[in-house]
C-alpha atoms as a PDB file:
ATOM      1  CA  UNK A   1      57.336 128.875 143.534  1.00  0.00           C
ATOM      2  CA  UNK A   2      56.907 129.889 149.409  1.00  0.00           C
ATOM      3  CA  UNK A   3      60.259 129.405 158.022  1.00  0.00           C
ATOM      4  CA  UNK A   4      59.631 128.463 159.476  1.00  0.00           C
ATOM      5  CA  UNK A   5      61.497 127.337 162.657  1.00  0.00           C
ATOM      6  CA  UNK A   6      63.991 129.581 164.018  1.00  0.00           C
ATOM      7  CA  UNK A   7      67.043 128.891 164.400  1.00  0.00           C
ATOM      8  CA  UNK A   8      67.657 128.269 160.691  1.00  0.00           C
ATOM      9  CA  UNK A   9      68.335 124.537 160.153  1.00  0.00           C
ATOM     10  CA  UNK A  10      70.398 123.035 157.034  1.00  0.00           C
ATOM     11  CA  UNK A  11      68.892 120.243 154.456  1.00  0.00           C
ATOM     12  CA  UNK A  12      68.719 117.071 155.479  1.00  0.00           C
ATOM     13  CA  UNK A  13      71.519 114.627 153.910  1.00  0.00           C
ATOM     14  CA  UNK A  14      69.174 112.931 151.907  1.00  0.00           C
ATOM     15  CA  UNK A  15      67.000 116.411 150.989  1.00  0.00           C
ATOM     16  CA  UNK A  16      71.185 117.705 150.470  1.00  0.00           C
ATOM     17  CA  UNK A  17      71.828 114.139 148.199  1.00  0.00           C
ATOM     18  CA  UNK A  18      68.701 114.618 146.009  1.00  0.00           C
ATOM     19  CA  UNK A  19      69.367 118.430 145.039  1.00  0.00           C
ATOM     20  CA  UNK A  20      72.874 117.416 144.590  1.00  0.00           C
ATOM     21  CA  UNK A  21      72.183 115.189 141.943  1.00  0.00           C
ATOM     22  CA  UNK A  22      69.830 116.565 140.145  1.00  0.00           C
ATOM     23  CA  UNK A  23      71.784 117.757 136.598  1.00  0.00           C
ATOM     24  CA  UNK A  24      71.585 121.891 135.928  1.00  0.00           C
ATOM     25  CA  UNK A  25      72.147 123.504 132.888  1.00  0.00           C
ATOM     26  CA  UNK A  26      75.727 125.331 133.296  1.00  0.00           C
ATOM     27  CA  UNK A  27      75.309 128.847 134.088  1.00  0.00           C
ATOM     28  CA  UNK A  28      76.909 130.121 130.866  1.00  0.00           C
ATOM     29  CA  UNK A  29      74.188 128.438 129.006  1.00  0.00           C
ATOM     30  CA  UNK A  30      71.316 130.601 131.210  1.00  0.00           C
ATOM     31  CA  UNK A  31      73.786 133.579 130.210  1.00  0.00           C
ATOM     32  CA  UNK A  32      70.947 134.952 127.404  1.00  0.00           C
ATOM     33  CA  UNK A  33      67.349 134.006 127.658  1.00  0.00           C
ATOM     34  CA  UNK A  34      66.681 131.470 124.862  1.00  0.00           C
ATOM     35  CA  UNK A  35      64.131 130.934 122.534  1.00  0.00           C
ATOM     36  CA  UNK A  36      61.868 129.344 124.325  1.00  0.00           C
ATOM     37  CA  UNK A  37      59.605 126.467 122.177  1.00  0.00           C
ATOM     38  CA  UNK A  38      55.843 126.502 123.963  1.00  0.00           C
ATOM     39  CA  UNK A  39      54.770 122.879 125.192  1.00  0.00           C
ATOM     40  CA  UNK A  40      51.099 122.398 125.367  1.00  0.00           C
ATOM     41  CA  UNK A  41      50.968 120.021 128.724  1.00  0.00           C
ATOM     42  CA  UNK A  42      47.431 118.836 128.445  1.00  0.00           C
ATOM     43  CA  UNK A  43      44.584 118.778 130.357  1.00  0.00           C
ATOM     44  CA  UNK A  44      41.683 116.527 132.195  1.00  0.00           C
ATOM     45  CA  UNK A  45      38.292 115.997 130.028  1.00  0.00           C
ATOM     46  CA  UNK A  46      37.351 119.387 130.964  1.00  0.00           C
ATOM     47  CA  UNK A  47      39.808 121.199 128.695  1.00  0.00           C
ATOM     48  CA  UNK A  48      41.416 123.698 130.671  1.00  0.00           C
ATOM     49  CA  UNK A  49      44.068 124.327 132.960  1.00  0.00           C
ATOM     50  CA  UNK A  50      47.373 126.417 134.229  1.00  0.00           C
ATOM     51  CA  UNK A  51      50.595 125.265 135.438  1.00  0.00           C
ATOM     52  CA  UNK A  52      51.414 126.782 138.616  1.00  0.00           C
ATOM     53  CA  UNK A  53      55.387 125.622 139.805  1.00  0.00           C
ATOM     54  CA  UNK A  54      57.993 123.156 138.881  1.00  0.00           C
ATOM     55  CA  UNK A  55      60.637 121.419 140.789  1.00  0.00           C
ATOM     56  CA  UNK A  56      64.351 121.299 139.144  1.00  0.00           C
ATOM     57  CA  UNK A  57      63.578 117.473 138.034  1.00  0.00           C
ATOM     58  CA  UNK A  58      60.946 118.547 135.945  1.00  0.00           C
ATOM     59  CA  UNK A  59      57.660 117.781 137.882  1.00  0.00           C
ATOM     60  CA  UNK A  60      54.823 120.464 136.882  1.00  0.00           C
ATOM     61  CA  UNK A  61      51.749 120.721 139.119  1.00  0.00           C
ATOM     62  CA  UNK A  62      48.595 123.206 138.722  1.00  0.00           C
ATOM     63  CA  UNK A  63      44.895 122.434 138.159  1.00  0.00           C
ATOM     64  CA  UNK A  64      43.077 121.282 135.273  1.00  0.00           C
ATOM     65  CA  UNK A  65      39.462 120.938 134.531  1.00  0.00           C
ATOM     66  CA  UNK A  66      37.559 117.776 134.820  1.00  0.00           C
ATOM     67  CA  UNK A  67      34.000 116.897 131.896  1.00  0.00           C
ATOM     68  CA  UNK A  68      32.065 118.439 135.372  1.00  0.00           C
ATOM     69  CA  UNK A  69      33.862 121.741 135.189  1.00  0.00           C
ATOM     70  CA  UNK A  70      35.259 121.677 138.626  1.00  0.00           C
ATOM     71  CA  UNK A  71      38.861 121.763 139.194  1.00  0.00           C
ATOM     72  CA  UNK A  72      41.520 119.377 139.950  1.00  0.00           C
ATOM     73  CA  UNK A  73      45.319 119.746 141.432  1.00  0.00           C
ATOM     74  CA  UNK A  74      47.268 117.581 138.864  1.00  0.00           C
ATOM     75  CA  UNK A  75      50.808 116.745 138.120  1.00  0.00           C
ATOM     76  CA  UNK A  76      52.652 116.487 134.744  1.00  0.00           C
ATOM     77  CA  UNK A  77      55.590 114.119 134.764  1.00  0.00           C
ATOM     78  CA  UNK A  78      57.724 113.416 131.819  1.00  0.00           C
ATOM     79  CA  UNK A  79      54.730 113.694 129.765  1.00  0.00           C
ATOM     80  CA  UNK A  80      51.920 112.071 132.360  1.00  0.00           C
ATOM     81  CA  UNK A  81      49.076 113.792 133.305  1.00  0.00           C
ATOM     82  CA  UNK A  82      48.192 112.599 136.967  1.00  0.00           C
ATOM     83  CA  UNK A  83      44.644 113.864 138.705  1.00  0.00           C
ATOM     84  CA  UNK A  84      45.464 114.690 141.860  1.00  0.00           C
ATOM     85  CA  UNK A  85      41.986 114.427 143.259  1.00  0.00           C
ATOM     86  CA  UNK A  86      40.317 116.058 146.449  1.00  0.00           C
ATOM     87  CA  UNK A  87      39.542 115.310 149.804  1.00  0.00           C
ATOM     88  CA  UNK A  88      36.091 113.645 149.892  1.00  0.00           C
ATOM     89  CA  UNK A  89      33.223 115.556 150.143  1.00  0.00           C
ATOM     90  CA  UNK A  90      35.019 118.390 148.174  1.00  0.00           C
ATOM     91  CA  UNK A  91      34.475 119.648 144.431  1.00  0.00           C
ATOM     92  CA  UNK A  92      37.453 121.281 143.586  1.00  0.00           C
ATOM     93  CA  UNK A  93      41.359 121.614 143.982  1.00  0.00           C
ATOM     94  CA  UNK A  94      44.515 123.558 143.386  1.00  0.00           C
ATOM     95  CA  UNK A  95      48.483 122.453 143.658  1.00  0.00           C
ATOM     96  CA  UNK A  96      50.220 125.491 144.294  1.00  0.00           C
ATOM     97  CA  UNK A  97      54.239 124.113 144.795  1.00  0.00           C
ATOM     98  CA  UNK A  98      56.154 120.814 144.452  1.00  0.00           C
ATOM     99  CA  UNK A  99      59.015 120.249 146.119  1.00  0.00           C
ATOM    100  CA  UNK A 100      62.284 117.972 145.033  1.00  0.00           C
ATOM    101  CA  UNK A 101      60.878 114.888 146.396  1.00  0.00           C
ATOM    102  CA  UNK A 102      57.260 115.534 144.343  1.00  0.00           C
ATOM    103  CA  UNK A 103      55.464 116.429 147.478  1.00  0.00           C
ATOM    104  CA  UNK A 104      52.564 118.568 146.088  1.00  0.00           C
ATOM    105  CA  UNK A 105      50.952 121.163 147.956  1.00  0.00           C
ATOM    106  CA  UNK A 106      47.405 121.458 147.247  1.00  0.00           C
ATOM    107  CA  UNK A 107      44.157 123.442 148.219  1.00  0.00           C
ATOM    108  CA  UNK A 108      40.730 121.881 148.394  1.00  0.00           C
ATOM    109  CA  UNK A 109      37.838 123.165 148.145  1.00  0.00           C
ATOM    110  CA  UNK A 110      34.233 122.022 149.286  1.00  0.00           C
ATOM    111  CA  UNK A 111      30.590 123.131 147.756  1.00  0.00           C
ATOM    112  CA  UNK A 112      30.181 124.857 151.661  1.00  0.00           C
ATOM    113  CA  UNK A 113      32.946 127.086 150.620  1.00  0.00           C
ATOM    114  CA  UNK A 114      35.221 125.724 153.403  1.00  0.00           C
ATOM    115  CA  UNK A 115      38.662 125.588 152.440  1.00  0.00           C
ATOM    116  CA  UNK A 116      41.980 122.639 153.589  1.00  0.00           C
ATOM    117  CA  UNK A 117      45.411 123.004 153.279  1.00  0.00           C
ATOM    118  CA  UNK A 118      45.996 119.391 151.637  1.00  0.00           C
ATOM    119  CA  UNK A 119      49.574 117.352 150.637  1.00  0.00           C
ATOM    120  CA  UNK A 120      50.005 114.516 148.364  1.00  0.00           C
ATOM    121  CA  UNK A 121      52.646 112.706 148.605  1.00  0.00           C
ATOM    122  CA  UNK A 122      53.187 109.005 147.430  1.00  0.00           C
ATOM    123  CA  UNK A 123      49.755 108.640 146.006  1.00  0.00           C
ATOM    124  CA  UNK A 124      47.775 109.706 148.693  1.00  0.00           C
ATOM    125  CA  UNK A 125      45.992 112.792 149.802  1.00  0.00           C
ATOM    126  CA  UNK A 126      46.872 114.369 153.461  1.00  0.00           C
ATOM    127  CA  UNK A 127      44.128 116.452 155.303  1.00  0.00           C
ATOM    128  CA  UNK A 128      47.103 118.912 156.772  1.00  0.00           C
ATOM    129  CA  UNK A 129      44.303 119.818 159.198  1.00  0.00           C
ATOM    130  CA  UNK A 130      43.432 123.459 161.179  1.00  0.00           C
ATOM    131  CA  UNK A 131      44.184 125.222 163.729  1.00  0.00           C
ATOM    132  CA  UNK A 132      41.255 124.744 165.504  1.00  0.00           C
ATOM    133  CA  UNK A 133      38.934 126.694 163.161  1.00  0.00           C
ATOM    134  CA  UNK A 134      36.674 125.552 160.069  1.00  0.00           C
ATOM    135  CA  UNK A 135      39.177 126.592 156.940  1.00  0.00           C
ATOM    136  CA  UNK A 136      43.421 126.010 155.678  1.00  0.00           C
ATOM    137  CA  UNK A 137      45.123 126.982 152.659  1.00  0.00           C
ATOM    138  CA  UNK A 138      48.163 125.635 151.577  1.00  0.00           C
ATOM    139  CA  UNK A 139      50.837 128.336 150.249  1.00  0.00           C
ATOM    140  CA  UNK A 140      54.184 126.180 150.342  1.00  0.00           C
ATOM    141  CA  UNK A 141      56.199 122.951 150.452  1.00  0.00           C
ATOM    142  CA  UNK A 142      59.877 123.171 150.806  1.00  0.00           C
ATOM    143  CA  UNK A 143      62.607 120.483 150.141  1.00  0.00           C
ATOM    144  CA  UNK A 144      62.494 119.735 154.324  1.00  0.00           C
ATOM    145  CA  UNK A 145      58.980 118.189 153.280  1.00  0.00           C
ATOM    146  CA  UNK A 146      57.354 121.054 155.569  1.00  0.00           C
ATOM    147  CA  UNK A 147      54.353 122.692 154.016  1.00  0.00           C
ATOM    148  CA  UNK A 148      53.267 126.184 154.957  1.00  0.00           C
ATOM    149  CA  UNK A 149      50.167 127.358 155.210  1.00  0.00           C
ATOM    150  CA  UNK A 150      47.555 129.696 157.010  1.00  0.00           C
ATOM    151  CA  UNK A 151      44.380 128.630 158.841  1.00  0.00           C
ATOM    152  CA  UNK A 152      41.477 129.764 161.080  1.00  0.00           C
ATOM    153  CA  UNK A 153      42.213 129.380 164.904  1.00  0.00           C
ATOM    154  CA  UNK A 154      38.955 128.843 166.742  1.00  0.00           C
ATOM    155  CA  UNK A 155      37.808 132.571 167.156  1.00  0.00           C
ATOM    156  CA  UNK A 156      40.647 134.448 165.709  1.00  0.00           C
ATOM    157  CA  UNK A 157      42.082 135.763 163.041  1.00  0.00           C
ATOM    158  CA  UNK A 158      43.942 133.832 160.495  1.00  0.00           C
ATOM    159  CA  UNK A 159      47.450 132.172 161.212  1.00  0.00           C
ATOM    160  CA  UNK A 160      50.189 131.003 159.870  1.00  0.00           C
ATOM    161  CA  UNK A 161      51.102 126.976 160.092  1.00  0.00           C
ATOM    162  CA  UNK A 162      53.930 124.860 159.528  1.00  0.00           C
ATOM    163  CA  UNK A 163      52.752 121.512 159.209  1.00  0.00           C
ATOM    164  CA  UNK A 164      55.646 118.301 159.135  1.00  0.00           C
ATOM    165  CA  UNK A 165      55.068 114.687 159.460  1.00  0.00           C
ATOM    166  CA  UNK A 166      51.465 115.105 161.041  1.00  0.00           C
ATOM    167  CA  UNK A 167      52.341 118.094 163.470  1.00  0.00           C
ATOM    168  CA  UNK A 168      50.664 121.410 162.842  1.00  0.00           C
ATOM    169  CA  UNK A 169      52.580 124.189 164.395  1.00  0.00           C
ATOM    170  CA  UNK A 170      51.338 127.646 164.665  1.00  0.00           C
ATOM    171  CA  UNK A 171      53.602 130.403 163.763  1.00  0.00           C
ATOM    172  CA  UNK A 172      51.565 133.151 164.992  1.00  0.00           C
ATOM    173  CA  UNK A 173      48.740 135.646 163.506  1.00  0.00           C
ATOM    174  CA  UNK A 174      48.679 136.413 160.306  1.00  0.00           C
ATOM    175  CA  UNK A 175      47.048 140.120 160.623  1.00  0.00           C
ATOM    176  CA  UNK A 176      44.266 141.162 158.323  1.00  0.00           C
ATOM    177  CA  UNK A 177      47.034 143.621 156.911  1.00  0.00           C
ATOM    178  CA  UNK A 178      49.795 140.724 155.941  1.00  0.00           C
ATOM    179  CA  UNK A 179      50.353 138.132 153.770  1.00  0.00           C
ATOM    180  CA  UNK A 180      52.550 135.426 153.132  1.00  0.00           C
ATOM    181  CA  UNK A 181      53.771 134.487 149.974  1.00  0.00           C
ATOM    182  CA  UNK A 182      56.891 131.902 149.345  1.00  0.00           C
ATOM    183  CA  UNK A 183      59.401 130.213 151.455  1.00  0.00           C
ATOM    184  CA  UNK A 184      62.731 129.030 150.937  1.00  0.00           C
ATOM    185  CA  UNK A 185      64.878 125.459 152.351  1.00  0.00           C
ATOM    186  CA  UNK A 186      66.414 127.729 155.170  1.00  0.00           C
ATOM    187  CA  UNK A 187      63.113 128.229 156.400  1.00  0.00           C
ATOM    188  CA  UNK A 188      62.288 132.026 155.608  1.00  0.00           C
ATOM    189  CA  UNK A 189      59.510 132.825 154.627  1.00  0.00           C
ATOM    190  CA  UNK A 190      58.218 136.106 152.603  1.00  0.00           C
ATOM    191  CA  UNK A 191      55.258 138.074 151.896  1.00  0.00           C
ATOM    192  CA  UNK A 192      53.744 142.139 152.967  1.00  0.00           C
ATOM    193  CA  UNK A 193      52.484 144.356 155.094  1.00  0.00           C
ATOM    194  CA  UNK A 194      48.943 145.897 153.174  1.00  0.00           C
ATOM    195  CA  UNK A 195      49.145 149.345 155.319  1.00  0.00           C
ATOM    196  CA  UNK A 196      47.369 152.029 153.677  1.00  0.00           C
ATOM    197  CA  UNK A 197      48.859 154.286 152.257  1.00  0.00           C
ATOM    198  CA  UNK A 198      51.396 151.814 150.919  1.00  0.00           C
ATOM    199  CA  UNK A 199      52.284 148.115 151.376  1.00  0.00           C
ATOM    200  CA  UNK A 200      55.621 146.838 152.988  1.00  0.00           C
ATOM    201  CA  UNK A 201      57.491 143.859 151.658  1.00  0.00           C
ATOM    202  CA  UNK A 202      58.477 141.481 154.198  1.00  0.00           C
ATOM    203  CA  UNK A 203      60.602 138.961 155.546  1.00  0.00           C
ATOM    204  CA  UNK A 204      60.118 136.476 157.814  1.00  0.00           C
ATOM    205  CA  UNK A 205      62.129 134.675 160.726  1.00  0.00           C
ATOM    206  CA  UNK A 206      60.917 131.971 163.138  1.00  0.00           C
ATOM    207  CA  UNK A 207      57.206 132.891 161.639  1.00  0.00           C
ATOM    208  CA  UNK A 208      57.230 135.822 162.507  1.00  0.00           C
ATOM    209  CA  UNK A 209      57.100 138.646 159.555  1.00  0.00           C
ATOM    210  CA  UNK A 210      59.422 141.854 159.611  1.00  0.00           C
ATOM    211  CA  UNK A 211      59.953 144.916 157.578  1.00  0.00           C
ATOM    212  CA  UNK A 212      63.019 146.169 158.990  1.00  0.00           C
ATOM    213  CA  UNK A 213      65.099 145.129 155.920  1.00  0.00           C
ATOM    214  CA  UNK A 214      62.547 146.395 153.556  1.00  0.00           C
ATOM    215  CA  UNK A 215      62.148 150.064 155.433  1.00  0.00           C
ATOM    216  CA  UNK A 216      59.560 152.549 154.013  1.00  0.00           C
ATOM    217  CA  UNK A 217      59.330 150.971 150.013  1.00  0.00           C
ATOM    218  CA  UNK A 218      55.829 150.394 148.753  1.00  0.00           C
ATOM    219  CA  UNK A 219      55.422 146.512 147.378  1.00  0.00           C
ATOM    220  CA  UNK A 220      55.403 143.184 148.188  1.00  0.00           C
ATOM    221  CA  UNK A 221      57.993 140.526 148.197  1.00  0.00           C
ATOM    222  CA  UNK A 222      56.477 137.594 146.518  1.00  0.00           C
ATOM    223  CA  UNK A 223      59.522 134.941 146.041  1.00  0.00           C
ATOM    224  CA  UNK A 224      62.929 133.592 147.321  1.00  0.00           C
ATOM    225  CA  UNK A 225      65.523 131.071 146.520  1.00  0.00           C
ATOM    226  CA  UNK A 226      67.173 128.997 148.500  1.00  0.00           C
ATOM    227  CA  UNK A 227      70.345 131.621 148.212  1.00  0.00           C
ATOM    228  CA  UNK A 228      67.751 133.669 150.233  1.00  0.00           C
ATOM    229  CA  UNK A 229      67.507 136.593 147.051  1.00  0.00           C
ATOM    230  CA  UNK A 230      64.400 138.152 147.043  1.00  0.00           C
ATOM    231  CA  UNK A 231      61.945 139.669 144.427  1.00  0.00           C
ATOM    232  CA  UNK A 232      58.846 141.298 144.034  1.00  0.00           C
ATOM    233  CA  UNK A 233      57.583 144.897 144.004  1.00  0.00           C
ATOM    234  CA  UNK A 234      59.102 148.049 145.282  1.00  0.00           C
ATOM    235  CA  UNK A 235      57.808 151.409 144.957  1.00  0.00           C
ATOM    236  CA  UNK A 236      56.656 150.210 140.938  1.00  0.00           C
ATOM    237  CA  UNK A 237      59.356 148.369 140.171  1.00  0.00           C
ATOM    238  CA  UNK A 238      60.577 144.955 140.091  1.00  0.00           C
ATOM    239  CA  UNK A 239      63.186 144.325 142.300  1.00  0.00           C
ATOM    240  CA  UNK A 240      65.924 141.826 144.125  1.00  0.00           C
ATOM    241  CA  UNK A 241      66.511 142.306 147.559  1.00  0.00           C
ATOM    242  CA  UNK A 242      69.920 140.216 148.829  1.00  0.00           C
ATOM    243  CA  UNK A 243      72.014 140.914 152.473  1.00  0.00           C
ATOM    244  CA  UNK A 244      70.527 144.503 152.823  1.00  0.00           C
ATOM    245  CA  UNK A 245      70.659 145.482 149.310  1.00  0.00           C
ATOM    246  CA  UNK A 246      67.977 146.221 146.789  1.00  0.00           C
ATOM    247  CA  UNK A 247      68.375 145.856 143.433  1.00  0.00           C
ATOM    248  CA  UNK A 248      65.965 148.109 141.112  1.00  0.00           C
ATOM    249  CA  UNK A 249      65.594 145.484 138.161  1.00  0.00           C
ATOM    250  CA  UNK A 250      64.028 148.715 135.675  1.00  0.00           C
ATOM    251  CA  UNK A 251      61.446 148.431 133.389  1.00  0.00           C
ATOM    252  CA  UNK A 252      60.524 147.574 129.720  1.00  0.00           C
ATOM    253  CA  UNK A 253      60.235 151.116 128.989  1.00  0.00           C
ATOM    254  CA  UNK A 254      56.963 151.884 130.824  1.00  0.00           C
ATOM    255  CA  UNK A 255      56.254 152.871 134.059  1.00  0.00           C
ATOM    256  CA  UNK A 256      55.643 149.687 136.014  1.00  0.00           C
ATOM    257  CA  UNK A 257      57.715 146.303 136.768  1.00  0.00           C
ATOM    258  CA  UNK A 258      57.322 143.342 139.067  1.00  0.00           C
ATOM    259  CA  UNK A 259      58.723 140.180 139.480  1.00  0.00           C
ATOM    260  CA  UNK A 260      57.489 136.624 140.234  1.00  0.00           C
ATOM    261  CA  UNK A 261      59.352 134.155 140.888  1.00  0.00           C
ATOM    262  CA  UNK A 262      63.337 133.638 140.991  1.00  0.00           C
ATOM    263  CA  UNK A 263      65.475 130.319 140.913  1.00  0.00           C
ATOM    264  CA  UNK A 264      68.674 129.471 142.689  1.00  0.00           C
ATOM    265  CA  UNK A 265      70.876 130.286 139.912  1.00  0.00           C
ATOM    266  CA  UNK A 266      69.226 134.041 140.859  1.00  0.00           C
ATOM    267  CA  UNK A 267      67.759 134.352 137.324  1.00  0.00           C
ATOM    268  CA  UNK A 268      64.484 136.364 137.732  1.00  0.00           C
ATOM    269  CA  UNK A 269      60.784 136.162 135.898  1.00  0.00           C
ATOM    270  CA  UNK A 270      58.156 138.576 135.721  1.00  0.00           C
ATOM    271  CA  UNK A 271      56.023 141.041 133.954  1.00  0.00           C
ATOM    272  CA  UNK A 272      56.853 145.022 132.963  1.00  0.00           C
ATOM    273  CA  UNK A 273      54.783 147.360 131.125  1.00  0.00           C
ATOM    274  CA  UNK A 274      56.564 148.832 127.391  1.00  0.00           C
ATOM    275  CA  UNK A 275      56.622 152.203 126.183  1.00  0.00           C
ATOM    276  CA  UNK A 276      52.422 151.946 125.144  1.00  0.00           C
ATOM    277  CA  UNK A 277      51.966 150.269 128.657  1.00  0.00           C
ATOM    278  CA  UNK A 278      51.324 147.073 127.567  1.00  0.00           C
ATOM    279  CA  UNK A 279      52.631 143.780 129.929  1.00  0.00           C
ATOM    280  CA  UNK A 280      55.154 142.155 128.700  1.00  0.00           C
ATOM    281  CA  UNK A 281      56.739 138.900 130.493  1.00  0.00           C
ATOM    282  CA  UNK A 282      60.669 139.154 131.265  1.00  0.00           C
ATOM    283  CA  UNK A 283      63.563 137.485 132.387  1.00  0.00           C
ATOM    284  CA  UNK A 284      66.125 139.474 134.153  1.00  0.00           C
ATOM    285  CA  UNK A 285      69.974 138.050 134.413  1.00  0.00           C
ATOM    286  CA  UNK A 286      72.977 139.784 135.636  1.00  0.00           C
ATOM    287  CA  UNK A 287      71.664 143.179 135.304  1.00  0.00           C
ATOM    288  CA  UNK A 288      70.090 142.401 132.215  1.00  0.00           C
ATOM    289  CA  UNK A 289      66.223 142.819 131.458  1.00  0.00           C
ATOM    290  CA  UNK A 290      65.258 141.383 128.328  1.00  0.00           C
ATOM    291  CA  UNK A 291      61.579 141.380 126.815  1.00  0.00           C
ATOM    292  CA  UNK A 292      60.329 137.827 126.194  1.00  0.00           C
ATOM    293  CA  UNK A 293      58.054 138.417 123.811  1.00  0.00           C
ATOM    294  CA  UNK A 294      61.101 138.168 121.701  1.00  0.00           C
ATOM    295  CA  UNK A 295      62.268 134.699 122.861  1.00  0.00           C
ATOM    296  CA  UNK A 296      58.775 132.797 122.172  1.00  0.00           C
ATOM    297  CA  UNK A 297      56.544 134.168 124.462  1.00  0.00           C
ATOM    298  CA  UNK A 298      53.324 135.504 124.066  1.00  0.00           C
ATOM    299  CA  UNK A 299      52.106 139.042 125.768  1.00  0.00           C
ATOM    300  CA  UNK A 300      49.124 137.265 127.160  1.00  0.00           C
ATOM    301  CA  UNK A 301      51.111 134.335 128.592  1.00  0.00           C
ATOM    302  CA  UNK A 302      51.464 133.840 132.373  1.00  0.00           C
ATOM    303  CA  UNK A 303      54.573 133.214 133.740  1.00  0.00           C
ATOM    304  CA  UNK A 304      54.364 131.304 137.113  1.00  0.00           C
ATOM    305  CA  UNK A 305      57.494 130.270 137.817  1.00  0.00           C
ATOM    306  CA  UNK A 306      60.913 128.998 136.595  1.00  0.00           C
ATOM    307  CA  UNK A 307      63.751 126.702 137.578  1.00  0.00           C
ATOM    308  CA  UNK A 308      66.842 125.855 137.555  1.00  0.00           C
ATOM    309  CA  UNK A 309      67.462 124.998 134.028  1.00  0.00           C
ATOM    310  CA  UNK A 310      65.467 128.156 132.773  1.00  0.00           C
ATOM    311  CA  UNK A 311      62.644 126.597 132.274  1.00  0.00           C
ATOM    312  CA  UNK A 312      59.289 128.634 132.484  1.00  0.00           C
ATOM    313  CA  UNK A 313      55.789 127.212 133.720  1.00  0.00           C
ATOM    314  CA  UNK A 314      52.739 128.941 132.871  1.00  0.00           C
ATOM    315  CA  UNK A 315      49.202 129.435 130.595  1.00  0.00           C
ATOM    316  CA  UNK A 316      47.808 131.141 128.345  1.00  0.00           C
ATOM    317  CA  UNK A 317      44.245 131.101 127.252  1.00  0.00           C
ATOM    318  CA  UNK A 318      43.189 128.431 129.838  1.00  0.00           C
ATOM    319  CA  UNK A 319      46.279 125.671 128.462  1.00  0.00           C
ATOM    320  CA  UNK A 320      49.165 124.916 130.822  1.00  0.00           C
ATOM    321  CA  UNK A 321      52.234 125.920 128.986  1.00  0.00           C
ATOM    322  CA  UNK A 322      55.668 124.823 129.705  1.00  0.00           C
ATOM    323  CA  UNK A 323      58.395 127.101 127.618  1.00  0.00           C
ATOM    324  CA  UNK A 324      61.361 125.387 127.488  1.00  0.00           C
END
């Protein structure tokens, strides 16, 4: 795990059918962070990789190194390793989010240095386009099989997109000072304000980002869940923002704390320094922060993001991990 159209619209019945089916581990069992046993995924011929997101079926997409060295958005699915490609022309790639119905979200990248916001889906590779300028980025896909992005406008500053079954909308300026980071199935969408001296978390309605809710805290926001609780960064530490209230998550002991990602169950990931101000990865849970270097997890481990049944997505060392 990243509005899109305002009003807010419900799932479709088949989007509301899939999620609905899809088997979760009962919350008591998410009650304590587990042991978690480390899964090597694999790579490409080149070795090395990360695992970026995972959907709550179990699809895992990142990038992964080809013999050339260049990169390559990729999917792992119950144990197959799929190369994603690129567009033509381009060297590299990067997924970045999968939604429920394995639409991947993808970056790719050409030798010019010219970036496009990219979706596969069924196979095939979708040139999501521009907004009139040379360069897209894909941040997003959300189970309404809309993918948000940013992209140049012919002679302007960078904007955020919405793209959906071939139609590129533009949801306004993205200012040199914001960014956009994760959206959720009701369409909002979250990121910050970088205004010196501090930086704003954000929301965003209808594409258009706020700070009212998030009033004079340093941080970012940087995920949300389709319950619409928020995490990320607030004045050093980690926090969960939910119907006007923020949640201080603590630390590890240290002095610093942020979180990454969050599911819909509201179980939170991220990273805290300890007492020596080392990072540690953790897993917050009903008002509980626990350390998971304890539960099978490395210190230099990433942790990217985690679903509904716990599980974690991640690298360390250049491997894609899966802790589950």
């Amino acid at each position: 795990m990243t509005s899109l159209l305002s009003p807010r619209t419900l799932l479709t019945a088949a989007t509301t059918a899939l999620v609905a089916s899809t088997v979760l581990t009962p919350t008591s069992a998410l009650a304590s962070p587990p042991s978690y046993r480390v899964v090597d995924l694999g790579t490409l011929s080149g070795g090395a990789g990360a695992a970026t997101a995972m959907n709550d079926r179990g699809d895992i997409v990142g990038w992964s190194t080809v013999a050339s060295g260049a990169r390559h958005a990729v999917r792992w699915r119950n144990g197959v390793l799929t190369d994603l490609g690129v567009l033509p022309g381009d060297t590299d790639s990067a997924a970045v989010d999968v939604n429920e119905f394995g639409d991947v979200a993808i970056t790719s990248y050409g030798s010019d240095y010219l970036t496009r916001a990219v979706l596969w889906r069924d196979g095939r590779l979708i040139d999501l386009g521009t907004l009139g300028g040379e360069n897209s980025e894909a941040i997003a896909v959300n189970d309404r099989r809309q993918v948000l992005g940013t992209s140049d406008p012919a002679d302007d500053m960078r904007h955020r997109f919405l793209w959906r079954d071939g139609v590129l909308t533009d949801l306004g300026q993205e200012y040199f000072y914001e960014f956009t980071a994760d959206v959720n199935n009701r369409g909002d969408v979250v990121g910050g304000f970088n205004v010196p001296p501090r930086d704003y978390p954000c929301t965003c309605v209808g594409g258009l980002l706020r700070d009212g809710v998030f009033t004079q805290i340093g941080g970012a926001a940087l995920g949300i869940n389709n319950r619409g609780q928020v995490v990320g960064e607030a004045n050093g530490h980690a926090f969960r923002w939910q119907n006007g209230r923020l949640t201080d998550l603590g630390t590890l002991g240290g002095s610093r704390s942020w979180a990454t990602a969050i599911n819909d169950r509201g179980v939170v990931v991220g990273f805290s320094s300890v007492p020596n101000e080392e990072r540690h990865p953790f897993m917050w849970r009903d008002g509980v922060l626990t350390d998971l270097t304890g539960r099978g997890v490395r210190v230099d481990d990433s942790i990217e993001d985690i679903n509904s049944q716990g599980r974690l997505v991640g690298g360390r060392e250049g491997r894609p991990l899966l802790f589950r």
